[in-house]
Protein backbone atom coordinates (compact mmCIF):
# COMPACT_ATOMS: atom_id res chain seq x y z
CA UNK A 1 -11.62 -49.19 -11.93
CA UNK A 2 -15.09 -47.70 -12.35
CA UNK A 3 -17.13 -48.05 -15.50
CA UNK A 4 -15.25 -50.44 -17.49
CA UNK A 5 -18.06 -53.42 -17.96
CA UNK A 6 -19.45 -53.33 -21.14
CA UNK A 7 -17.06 -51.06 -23.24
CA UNK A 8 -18.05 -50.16 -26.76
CA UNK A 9 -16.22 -48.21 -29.10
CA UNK A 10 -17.94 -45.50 -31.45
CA UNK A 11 -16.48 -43.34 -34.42
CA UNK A 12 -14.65 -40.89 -32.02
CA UNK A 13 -13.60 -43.32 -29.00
CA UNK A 14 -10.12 -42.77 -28.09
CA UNK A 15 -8.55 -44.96 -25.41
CA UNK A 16 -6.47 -44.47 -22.23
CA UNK A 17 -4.42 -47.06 -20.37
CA UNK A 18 -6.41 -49.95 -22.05
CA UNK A 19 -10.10 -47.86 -21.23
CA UNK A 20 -12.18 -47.14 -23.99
CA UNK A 21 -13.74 -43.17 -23.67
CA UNK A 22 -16.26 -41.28 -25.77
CA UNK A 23 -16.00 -37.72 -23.95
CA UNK A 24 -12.88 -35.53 -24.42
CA UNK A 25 -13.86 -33.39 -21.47
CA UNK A 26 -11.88 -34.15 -18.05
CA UNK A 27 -13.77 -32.25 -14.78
CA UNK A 28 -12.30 -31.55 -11.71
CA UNK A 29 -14.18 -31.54 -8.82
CA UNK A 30 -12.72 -28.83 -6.40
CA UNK A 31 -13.81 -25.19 -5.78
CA UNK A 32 -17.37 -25.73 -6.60
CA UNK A 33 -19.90 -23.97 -4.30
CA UNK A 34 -21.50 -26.86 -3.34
CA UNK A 35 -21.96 -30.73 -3.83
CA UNK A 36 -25.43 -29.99 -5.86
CA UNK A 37 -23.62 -27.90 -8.19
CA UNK A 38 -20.94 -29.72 -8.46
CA UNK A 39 -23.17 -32.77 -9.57
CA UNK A 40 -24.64 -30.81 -11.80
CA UNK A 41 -21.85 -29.62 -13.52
CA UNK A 42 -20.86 -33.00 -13.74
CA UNK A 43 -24.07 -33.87 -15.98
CA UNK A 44 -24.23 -31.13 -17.68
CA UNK A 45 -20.51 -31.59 -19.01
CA UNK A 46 -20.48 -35.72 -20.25
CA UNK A 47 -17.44 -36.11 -18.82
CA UNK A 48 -16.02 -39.57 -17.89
CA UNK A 49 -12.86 -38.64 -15.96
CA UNK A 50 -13.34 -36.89 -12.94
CA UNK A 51 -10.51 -35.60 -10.80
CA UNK A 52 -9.50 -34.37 -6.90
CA UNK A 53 -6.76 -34.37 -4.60
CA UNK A 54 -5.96 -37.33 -2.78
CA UNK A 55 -4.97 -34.81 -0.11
CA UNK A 56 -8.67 -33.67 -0.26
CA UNK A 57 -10.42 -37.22 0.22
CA UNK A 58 -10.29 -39.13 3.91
CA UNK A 59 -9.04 -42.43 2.89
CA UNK A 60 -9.89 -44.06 5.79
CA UNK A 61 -13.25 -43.84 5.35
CA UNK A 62 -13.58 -43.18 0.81
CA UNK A 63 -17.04 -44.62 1.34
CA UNK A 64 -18.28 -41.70 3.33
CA UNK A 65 -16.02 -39.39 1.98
CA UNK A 66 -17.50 -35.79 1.70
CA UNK A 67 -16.61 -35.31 -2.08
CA UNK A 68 -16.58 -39.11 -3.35
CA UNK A 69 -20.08 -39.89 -1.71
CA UNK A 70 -21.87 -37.05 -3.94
CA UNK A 71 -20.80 -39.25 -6.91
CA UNK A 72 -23.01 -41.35 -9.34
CA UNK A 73 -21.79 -45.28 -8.54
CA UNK A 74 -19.96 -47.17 -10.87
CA UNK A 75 -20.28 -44.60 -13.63
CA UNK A 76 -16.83 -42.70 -13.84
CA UNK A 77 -13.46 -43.41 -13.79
CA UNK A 78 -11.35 -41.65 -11.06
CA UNK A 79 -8.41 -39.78 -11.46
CA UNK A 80 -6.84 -39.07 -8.31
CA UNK A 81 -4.19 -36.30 -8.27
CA UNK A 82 -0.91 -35.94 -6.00
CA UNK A 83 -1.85 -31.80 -5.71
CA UNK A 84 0.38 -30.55 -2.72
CA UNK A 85 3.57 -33.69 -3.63
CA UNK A 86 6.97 -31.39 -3.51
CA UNK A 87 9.00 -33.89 -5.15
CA UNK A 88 8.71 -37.35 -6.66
CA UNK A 89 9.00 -39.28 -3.32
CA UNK A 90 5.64 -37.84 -1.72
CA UNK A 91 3.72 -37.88 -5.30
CA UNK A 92 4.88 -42.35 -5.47
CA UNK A 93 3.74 -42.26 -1.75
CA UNK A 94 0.46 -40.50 -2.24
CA UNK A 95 -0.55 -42.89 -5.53
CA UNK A 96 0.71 -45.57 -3.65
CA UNK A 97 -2.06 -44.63 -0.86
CA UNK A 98 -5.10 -43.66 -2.95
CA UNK A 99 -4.68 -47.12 -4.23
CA UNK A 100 -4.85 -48.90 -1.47
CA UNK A 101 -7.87 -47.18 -0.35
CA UNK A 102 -9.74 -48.53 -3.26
CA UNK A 103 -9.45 -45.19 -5.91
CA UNK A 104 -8.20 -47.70 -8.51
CA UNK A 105 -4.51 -47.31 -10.34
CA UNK A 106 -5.15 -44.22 -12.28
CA UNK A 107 -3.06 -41.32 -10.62
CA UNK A 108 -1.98 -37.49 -11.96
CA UNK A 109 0.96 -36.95 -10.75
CA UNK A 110 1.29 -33.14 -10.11
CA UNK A 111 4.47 -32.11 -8.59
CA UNK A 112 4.76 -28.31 -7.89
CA UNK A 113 7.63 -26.66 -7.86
CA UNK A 114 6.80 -23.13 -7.15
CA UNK A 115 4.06 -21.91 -4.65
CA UNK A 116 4.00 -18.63 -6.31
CA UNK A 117 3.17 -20.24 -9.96
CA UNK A 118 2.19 -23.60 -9.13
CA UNK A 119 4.54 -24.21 -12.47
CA UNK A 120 5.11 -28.25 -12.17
CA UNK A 121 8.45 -29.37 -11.55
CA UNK A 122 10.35 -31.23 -14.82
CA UNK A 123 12.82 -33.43 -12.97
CA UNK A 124 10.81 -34.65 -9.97
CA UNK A 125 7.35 -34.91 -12.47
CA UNK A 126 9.67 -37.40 -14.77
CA UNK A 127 10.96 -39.50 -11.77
CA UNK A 128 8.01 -39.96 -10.47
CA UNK A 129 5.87 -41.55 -14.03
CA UNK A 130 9.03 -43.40 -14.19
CA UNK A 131 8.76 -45.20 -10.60
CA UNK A 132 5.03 -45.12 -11.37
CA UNK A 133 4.55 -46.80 -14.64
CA UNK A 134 6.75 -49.65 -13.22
CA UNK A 135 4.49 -50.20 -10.25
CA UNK A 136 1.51 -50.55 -12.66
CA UNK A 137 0.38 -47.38 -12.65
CA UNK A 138 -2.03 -45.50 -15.35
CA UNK A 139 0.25 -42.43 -14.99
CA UNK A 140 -0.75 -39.20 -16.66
CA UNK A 141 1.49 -36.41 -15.66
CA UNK A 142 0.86 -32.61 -15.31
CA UNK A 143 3.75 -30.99 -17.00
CA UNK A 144 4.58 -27.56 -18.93
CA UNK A 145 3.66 -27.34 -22.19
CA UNK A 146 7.79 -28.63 -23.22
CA UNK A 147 7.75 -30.80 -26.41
CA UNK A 148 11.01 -32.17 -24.92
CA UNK A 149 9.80 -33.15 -21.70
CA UNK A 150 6.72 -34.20 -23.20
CA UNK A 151 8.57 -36.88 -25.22
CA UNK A 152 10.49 -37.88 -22.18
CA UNK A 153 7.20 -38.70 -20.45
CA UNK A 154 5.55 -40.77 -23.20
CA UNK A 155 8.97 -42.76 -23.36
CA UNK A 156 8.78 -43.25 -19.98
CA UNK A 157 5.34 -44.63 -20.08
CA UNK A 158 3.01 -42.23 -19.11
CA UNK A 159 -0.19 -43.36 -20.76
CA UNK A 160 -1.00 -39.40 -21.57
CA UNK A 161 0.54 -36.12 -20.84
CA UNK A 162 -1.07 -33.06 -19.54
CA UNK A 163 0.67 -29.55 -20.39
CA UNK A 164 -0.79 -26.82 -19.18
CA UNK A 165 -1.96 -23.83 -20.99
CA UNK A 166 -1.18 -21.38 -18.72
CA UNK A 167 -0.30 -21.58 -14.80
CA UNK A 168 -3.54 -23.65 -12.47
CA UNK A 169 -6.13 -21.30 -11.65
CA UNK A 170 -4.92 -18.24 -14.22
CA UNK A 171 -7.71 -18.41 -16.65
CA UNK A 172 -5.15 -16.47 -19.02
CA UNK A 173 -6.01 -19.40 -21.62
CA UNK A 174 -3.20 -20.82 -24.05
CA UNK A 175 -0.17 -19.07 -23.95
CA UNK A 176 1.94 -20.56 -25.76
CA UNK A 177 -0.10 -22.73 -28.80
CA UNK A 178 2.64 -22.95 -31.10
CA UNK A 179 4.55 -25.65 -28.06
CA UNK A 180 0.71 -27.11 -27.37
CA UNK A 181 0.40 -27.76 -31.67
CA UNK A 182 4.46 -29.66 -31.18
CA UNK A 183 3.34 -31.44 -28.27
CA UNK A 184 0.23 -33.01 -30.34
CA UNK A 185 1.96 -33.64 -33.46
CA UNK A 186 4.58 -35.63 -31.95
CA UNK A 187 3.14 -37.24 -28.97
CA UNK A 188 2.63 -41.01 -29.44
CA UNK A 189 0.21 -41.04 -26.48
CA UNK A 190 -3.02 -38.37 -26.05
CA UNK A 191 -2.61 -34.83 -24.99
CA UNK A 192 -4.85 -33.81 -22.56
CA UNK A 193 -4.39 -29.76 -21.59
CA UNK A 194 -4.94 -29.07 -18.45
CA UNK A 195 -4.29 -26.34 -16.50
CA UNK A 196 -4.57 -22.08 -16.92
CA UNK A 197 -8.14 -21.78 -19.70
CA UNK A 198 -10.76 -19.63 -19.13
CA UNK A 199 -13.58 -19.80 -20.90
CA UNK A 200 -14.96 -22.16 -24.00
CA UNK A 201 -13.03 -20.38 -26.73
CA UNK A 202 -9.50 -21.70 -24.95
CA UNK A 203 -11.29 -25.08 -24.94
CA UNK A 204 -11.66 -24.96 -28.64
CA UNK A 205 -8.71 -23.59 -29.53
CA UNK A 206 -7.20 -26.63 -27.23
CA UNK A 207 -8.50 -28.99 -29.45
CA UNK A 208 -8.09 -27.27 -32.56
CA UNK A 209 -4.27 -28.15 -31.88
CA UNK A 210 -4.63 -31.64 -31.85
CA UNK A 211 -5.56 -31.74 -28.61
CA UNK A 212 -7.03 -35.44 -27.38
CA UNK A 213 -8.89 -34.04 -24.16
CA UNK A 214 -9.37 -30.97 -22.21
CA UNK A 215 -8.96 -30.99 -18.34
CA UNK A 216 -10.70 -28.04 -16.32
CA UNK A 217 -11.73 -27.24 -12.88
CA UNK A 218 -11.73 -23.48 -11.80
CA UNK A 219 -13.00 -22.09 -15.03
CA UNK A 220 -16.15 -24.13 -14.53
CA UNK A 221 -15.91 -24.17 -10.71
CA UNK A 222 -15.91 -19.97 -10.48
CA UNK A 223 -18.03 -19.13 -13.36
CA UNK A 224 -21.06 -17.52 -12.66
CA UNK A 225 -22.92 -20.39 -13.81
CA UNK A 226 -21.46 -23.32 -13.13
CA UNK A 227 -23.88 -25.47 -14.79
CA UNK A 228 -23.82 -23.62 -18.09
CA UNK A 229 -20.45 -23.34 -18.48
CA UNK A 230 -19.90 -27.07 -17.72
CA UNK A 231 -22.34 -27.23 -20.77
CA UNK A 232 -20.10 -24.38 -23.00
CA UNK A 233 -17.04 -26.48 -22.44
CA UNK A 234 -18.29 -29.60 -22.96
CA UNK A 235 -19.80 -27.47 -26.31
CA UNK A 236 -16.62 -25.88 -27.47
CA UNK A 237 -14.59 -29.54 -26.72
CA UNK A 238 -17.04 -31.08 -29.47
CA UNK A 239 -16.78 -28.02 -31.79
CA UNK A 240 -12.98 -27.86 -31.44
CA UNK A 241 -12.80 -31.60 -32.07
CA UNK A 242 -14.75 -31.81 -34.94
CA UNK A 243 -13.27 -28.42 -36.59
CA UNK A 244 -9.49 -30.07 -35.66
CA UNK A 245 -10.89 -33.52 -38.27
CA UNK A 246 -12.32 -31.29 -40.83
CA UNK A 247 -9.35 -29.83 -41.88
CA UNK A 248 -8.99 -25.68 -41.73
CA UNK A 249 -7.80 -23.31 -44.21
CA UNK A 250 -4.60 -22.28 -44.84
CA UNK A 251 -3.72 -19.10 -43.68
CA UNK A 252 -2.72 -16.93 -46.66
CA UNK A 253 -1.08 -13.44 -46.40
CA UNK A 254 -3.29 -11.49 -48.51
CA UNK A 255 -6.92 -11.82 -49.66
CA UNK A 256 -8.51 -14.66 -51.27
CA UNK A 257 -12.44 -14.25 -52.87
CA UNK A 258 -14.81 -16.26 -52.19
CA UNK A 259 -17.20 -15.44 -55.27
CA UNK A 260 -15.87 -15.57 -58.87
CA UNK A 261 -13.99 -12.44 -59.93
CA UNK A 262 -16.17 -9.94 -62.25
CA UNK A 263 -14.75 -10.80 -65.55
CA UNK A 264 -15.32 -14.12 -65.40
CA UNK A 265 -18.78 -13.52 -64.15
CA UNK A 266 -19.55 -11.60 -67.51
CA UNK A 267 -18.10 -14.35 -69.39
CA UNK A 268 -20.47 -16.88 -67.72
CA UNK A 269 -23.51 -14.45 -68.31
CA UNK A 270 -22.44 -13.99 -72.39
CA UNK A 271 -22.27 -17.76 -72.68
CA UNK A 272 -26.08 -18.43 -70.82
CA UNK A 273 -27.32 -15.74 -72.95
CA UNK A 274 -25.86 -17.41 -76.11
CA UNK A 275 -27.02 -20.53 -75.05
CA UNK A 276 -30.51 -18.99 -74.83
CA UNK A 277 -30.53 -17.95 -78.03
CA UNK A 278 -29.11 -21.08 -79.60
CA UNK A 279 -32.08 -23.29 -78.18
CA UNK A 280 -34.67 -20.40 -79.14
């Protein structure tokens, strides 16, 4: 595994699989328009995590590999993915190969069960952490944003879950928050959403949930500026974060002042002046 020597933990370290992390921000490194910009992004954003398709990476040669070779050495922590597995028996074989080409035991499993939707695939997602986790695998499954499944996945040792937000690629943002604020409260492990945001305010909102991580990919890939909106994300994950620990307001049906309401404000004047006159 990459960057483990030296861990340190700080105020808002959370921890994965046994790895200490201080970034909440998960980039993936497909669809960029080039290598440069994809390295840039990278910086710009903090993140740790990086992710890619094993199906993407020649494995007999991960050295000279066109996306891996681009990468700062010994500084991140890969996440391979199973992108393109049909059902739990090609996402255990894929894992089982990225690891033996050297990509370390952290693997997504993403098992899709639509082409149209991309929409993961419950039963064959489960099966597969399940065969994973016993083969020593840091599993962290892509799943819909299901409490119930969710659950399932945690108990079946996945060391996070990923629900999506919305279907890969979409950029329709969180459809369905109400699930994604379940899935947080209950899950014993970190939620990471992945999958479907668009822009900054989706990342925010992610983590104003209860949201451990964000994952993205296209909406920083396909932005007009890649670079900047690396930089917004990485933004709005720290804003979201720090809003989720500082506790909002309830929501209240009707209006609520924030200054003092007029007759008390005459009250406080009579007294001062009284006050005046007492000490004159």
């Amino acid at each position: 595994m990459h960057g483990e020597a030296g861990q340190k933990s700080t105020p808002d370290s959370w921890t994965i699989g046994g790895k200490i992390l201080t970034s909440r921000f998960f980039l993936g490194t497909g669809r960029f328009p080039s290598p440069a910009v994809m390295l840039q992004a990278l910086q710009a954003s903090g993140a740790e995590v990086i992710t890619f398709a094993v199906r993407r990476v020649n494995l007999d040669e991960v050295a000279d590999d066109s996306i891996l070779q681009h990468l700062p050495e010994g500084t991140l922590t890969y996440l391979p993915n199973t992108s393109g597995a049909n059902n739990a028996d090609e996402a255990v074989r894929i894992a089982r190969l990225a690891r033996a080409a050297g990509l370390g035991d952290w693997i997504k499993v993403e098992i899709s069960a639509d082409a149209r939707t991309l929409l993961p695939d419950p039963v064959e997602t489960l099966k597969a952490t399940e065969r994973l986790v016993k083969e020593g695998f840091t599993v962290l499954p892509y799943t819909s944003d299901d409490p119930i499944l969710c659950r399932y996945l945690a108990e079946a040792g996945a060391s996070a879950v990923m629900p999506g937000g919305a279907p890969i690629g979409t950029g329709l943002g969180i459809l369905n928050p109400y699930n994604l604020g379940l899935i947080a409260e209950q899950s014993p492990v970190p939620v990471i959403v992945d999958a479907g945001l668009g822009s900054a305010k989706d990342a925010v909102q992610a983590m104003e949930l209860g949201a451990a991580a964000v994952l993205a990919n296209t909406p920083v890939a396909k932005a007009g500026d890649p670079v900047a909106m690396a930089e917004a994300m990485s933004l709005a994950i720290r804003a979201g974060r720090l809003a989720r620990l500082a506790g909002r307001i309830p929501e209240l049906p009707y209006a609520s002042a924030s200054s003092m309401e007029a007759g008390k404000l005459s009250s406080f004047a009579a007294d001062a002046a009284w006050m005046e006159a007492a000490q004159g």
